[in-house]
N, C-alpha and C. Protein backbone atom coordinates (compact mmCIF):
# COMPACT_ATOMS: atom_id res chain seq x y z
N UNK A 1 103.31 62.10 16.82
CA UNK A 1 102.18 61.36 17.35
C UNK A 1 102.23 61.37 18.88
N UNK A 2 101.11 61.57 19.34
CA UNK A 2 100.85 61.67 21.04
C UNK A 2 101.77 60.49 21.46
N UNK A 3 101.87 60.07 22.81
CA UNK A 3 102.20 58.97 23.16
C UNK A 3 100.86 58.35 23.74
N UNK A 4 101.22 56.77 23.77
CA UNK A 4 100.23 56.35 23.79
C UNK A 4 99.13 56.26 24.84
N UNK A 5 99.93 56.49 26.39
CA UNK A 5 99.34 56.85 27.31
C UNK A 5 98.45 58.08 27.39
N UNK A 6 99.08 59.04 27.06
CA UNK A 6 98.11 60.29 26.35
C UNK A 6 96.60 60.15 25.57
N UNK A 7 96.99 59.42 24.76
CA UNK A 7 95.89 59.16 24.35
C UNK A 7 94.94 58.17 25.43
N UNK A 8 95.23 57.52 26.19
CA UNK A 8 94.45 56.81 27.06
C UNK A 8 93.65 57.52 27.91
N UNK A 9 94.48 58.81 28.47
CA UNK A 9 94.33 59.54 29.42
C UNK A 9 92.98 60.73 28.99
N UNK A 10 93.23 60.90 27.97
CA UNK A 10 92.50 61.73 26.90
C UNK A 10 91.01 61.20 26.87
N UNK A 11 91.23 59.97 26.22
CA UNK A 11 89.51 58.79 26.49
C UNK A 11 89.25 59.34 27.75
N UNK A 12 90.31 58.97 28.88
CA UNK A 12 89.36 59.45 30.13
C UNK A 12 88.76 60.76 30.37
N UNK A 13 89.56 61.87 29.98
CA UNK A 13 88.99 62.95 29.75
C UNK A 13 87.50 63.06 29.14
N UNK A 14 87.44 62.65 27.92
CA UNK A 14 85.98 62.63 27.36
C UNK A 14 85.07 61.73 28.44
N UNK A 15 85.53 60.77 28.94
CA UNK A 15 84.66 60.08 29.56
C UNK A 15 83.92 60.67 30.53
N UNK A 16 85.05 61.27 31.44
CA UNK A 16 84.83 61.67 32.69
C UNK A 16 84.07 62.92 32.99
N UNK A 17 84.82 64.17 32.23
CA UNK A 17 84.95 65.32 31.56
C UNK A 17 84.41 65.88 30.59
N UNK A 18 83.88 65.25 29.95
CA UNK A 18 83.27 65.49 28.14
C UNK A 18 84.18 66.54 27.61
N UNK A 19 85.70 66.38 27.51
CA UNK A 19 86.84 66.17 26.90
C UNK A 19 87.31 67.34 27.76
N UNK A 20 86.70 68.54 28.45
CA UNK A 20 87.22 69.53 29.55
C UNK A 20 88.45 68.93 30.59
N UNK A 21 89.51 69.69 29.65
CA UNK A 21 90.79 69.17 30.70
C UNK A 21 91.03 69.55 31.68
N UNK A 22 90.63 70.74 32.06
CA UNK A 22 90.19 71.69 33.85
C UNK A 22 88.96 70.81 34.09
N UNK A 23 88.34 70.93 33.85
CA UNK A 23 87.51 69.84 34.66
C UNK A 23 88.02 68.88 34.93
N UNK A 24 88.82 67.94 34.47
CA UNK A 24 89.55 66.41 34.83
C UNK A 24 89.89 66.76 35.78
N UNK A 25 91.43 67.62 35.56
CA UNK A 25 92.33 68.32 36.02
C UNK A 25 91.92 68.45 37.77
N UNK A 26 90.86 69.12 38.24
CA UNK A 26 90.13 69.30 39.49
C UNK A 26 89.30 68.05 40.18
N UNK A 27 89.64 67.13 39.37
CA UNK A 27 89.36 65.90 39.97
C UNK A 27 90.38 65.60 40.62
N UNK A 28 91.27 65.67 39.93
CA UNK A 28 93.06 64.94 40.54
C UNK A 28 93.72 65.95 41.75
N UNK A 29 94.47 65.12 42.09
CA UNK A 29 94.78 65.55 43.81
C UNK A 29 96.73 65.99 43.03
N UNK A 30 96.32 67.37 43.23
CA UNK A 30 97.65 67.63 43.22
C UNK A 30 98.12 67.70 41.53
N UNK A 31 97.40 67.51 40.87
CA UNK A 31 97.65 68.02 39.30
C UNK A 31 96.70 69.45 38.83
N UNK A 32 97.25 69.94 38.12
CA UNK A 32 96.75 71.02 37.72
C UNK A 32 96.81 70.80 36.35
N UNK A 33 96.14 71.97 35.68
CA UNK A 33 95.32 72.14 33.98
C UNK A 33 97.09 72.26 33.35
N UNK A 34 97.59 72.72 33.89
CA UNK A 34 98.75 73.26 32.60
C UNK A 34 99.27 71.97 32.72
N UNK A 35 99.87 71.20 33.67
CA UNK A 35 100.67 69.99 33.88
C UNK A 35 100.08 68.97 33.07
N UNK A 36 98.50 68.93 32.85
CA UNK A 36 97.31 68.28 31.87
C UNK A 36 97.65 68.43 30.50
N UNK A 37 97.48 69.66 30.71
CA UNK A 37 97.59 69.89 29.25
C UNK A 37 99.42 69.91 28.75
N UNK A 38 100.33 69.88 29.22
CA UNK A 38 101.59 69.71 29.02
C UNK A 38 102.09 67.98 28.17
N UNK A 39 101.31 67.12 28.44
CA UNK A 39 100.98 66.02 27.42
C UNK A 39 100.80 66.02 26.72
N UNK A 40 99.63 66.83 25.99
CA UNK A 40 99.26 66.67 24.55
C UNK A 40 99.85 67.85 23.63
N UNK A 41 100.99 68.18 24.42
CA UNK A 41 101.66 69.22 23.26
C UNK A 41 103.13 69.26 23.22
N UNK A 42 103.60 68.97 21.96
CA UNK A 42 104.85 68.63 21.75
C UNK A 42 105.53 69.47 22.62
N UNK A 43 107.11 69.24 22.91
CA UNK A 43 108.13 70.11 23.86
C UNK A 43 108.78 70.43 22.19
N UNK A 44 109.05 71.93 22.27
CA UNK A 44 109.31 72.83 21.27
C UNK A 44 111.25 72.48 21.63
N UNK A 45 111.71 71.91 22.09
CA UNK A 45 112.98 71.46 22.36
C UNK A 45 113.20 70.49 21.29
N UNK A 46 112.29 69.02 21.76
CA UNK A 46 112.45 68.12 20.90
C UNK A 46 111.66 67.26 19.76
N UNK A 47 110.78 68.38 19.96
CA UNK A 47 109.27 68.27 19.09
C UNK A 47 108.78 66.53 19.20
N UNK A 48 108.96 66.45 20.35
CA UNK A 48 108.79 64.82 21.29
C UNK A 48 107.17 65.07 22.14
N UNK A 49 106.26 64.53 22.11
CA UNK A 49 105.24 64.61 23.11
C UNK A 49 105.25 64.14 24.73
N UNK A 50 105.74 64.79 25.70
CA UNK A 50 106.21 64.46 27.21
C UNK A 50 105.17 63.08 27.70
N UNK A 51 105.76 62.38 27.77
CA UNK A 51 106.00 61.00 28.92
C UNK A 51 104.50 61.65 29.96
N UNK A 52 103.41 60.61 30.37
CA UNK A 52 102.92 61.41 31.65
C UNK A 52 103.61 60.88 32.96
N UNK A 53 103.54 61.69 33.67
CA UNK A 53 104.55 61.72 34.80
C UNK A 53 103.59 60.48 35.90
N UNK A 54 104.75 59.75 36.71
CA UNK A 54 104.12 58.54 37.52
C UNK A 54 103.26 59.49 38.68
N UNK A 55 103.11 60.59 38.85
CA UNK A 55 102.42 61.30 40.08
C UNK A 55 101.05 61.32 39.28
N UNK A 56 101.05 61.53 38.06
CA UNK A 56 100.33 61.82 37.51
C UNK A 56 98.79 60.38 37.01
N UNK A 57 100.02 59.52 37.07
CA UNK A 57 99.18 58.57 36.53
C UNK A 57 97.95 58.24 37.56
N UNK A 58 99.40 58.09 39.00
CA UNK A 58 98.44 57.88 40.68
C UNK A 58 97.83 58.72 40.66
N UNK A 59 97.67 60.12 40.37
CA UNK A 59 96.53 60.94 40.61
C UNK A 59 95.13 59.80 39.93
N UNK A 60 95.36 60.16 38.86
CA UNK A 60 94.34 59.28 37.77
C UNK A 60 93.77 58.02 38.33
N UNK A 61 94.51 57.03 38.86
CA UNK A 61 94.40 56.05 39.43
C UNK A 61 93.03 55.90 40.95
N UNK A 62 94.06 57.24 41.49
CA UNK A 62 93.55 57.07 42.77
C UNK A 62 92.22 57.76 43.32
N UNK A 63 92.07 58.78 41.94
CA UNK A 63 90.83 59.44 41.88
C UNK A 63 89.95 58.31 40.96
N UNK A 64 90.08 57.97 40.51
CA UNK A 64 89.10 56.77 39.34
C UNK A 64 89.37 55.47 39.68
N UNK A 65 88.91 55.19 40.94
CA UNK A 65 89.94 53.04 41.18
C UNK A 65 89.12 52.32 40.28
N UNK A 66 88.23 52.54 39.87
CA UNK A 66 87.16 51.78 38.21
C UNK A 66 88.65 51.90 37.39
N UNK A 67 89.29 52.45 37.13
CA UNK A 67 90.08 52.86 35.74
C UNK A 67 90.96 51.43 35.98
N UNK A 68 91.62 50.75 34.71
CA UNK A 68 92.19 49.70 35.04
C UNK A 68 93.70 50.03 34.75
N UNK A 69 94.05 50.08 35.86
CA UNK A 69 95.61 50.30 35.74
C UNK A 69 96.66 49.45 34.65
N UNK A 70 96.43 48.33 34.44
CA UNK A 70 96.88 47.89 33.10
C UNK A 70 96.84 48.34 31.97
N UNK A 71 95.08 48.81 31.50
CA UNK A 71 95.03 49.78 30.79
C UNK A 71 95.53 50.79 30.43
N UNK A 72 95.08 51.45 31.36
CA UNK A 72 96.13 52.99 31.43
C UNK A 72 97.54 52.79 31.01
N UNK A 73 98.76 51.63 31.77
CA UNK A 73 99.68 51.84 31.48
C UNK A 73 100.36 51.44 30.45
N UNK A 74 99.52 49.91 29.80
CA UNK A 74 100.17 49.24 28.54
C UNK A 74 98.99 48.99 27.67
N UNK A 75 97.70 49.38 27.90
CA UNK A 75 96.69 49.41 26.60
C UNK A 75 96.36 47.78 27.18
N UNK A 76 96.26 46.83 27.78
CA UNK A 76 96.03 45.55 28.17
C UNK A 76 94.56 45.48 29.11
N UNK A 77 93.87 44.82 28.45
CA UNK A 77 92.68 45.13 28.95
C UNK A 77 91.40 45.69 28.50
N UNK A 78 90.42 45.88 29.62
CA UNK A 78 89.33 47.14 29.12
C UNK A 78 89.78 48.39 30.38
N UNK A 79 89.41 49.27 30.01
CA UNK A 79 89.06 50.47 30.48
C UNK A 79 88.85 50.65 31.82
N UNK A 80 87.88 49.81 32.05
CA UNK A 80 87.48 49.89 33.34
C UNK A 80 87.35 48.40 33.96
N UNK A 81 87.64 48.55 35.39
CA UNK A 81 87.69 47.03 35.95
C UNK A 81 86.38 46.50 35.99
N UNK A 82 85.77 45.60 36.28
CA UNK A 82 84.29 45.22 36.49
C UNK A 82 83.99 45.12 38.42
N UNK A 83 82.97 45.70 38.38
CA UNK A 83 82.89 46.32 40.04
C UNK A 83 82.36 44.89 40.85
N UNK A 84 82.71 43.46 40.13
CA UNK A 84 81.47 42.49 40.49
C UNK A 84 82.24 41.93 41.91
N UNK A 85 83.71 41.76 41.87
CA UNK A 85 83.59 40.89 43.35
C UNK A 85 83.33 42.26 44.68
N UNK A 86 83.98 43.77 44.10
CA UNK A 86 83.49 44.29 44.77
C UNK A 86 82.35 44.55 45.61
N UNK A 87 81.17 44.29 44.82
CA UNK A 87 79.54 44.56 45.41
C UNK A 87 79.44 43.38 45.99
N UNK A 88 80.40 42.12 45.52
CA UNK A 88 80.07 40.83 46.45
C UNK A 88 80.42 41.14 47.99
N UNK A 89 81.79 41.70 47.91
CA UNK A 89 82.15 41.92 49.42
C UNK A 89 81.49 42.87 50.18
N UNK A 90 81.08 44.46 49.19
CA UNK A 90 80.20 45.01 50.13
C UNK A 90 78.57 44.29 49.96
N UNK A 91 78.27 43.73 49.53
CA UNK A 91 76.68 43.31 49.71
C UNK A 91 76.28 41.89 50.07
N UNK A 92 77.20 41.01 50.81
CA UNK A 92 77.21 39.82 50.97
C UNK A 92 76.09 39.61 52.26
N UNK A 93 76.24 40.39 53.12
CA UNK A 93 75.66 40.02 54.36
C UNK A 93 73.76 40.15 53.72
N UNK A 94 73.53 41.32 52.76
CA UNK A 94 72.37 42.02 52.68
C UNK A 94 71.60 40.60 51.27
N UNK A 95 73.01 40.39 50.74
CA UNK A 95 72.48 39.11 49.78
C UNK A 95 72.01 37.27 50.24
N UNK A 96 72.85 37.57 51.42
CA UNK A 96 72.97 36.43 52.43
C UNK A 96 71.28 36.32 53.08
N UNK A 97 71.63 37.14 53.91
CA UNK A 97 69.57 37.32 54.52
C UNK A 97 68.74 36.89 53.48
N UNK A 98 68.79 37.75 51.85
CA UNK A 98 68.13 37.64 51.11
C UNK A 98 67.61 36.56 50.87
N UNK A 99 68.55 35.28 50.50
CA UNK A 99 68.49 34.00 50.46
C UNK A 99 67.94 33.19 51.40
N UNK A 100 67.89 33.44 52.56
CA UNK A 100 67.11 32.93 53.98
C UNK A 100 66.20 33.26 53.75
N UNK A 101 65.71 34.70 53.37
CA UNK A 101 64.40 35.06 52.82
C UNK A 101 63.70 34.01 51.95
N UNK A 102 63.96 34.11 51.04
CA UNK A 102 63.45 32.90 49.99
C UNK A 102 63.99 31.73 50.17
N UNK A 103 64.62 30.99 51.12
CA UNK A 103 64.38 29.79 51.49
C UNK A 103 63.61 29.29 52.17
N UNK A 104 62.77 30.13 53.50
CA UNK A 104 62.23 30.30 54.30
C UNK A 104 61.15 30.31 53.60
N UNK A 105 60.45 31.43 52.32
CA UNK A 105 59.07 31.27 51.58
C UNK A 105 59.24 30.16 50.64
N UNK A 106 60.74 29.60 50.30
CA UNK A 106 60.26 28.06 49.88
C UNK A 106 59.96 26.81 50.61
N UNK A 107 60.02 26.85 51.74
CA UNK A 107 60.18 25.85 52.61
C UNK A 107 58.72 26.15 53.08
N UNK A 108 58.05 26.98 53.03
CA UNK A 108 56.64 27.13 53.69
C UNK A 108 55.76 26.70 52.44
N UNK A 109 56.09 26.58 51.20
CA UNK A 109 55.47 26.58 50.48
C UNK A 109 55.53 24.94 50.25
N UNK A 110 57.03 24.49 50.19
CA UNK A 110 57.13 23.02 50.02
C UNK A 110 56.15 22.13 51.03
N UNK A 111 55.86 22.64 52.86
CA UNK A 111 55.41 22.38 53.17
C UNK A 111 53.55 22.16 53.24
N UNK A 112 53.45 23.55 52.67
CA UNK A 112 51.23 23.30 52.45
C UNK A 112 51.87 22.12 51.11
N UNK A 113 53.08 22.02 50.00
CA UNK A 113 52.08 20.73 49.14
C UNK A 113 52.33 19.73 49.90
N UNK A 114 53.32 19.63 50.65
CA UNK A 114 53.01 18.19 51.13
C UNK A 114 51.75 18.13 52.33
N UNK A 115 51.75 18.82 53.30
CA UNK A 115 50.26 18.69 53.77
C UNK A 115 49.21 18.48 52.73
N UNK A 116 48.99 19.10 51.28
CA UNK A 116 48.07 19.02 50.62
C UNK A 116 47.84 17.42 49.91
N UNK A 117 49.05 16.97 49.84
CA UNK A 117 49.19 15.37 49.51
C UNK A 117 49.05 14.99 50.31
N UNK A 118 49.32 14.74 51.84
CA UNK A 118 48.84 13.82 52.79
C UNK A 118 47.39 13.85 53.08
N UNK A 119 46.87 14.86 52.93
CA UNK A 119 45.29 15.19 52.95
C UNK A 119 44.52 14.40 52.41
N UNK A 120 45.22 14.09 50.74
CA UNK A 120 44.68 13.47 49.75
C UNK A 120 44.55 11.92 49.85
C-alpha cells in the first residue's frame, strides 16, 4: 500500500494537474518527474513504497501556500487553507473606504428623513 502521504500528494496531482505527474512535477522548484514518480512505486529492494522526501514536500508547500501543511503531512484538516484573513489583510484599506462609502450615503439619507419630519 502507497504511503499515506503519497496518496495526499497524488489528490494534489489530480487537482492541480488532472493527475499529469510532469505537469505537477514543473510546477515544483527543483523536483523533477522521475523523483515524482519514485513515490508511487515500490523500491524492488524492499518492495516498501519510498517516504516523500522533506525537499520535496517544501517544494509542494512552497509552490501551493493554499495546500495545508497539516494536511499534507498527517491527513489533519482540509486540503486547503481558507484564503479569508488573507484577503482581509490584502483588502482592508479598499474595504475600509468602502464602508465610509456607505456611511456617508447613509448619513445623507438619515438626514433628508429627518429634514422631511421637521417639515412636517
Amino acid at each position: 500500500m502507497q504511503h499515506v502521504i503519497s496518496q495526499r500528494i497524488n489528490f494534489l496531482i489530480d487537482h492541480y494537474s488532472e493527475g499529469n505527474v510532469s505537469s505537477f512535477s514543473r510546477k515544483l522548484e527543483g523536483v523533477n518527474t522521475q523523483t515524482l514518480n519514485r513515490i508511487f512505486n515500490r523500491d524492488l529492494r524492499n518492495a516498501k513504497y519510498p517516504t516523500p522526501s522533506t525537499e520535496l514536500l517544501i517544494a509542494i508547500c512552497s509552490a501551493f501556500p493554499e495546500v495545508n501543511a497539516n494536511w499534507l503531512l498527517m491527513g489533519i484538516g482540509d486540503p486547503f487553507v481558507k484564503p479569508v484573513m488573507n484577503d482581509l489583510k490584502d483588502n482592508w484599506k479598499e474595504r475600509y473606504l468602502s464602508l465610509l462609502d456607505e456611511k456617508e450615503i447613509l448619513t445623507k439619507k438619515y438626514m433628508t428623513l429627518l429634514e422631511k419630519v421637521a417639515n412636517h
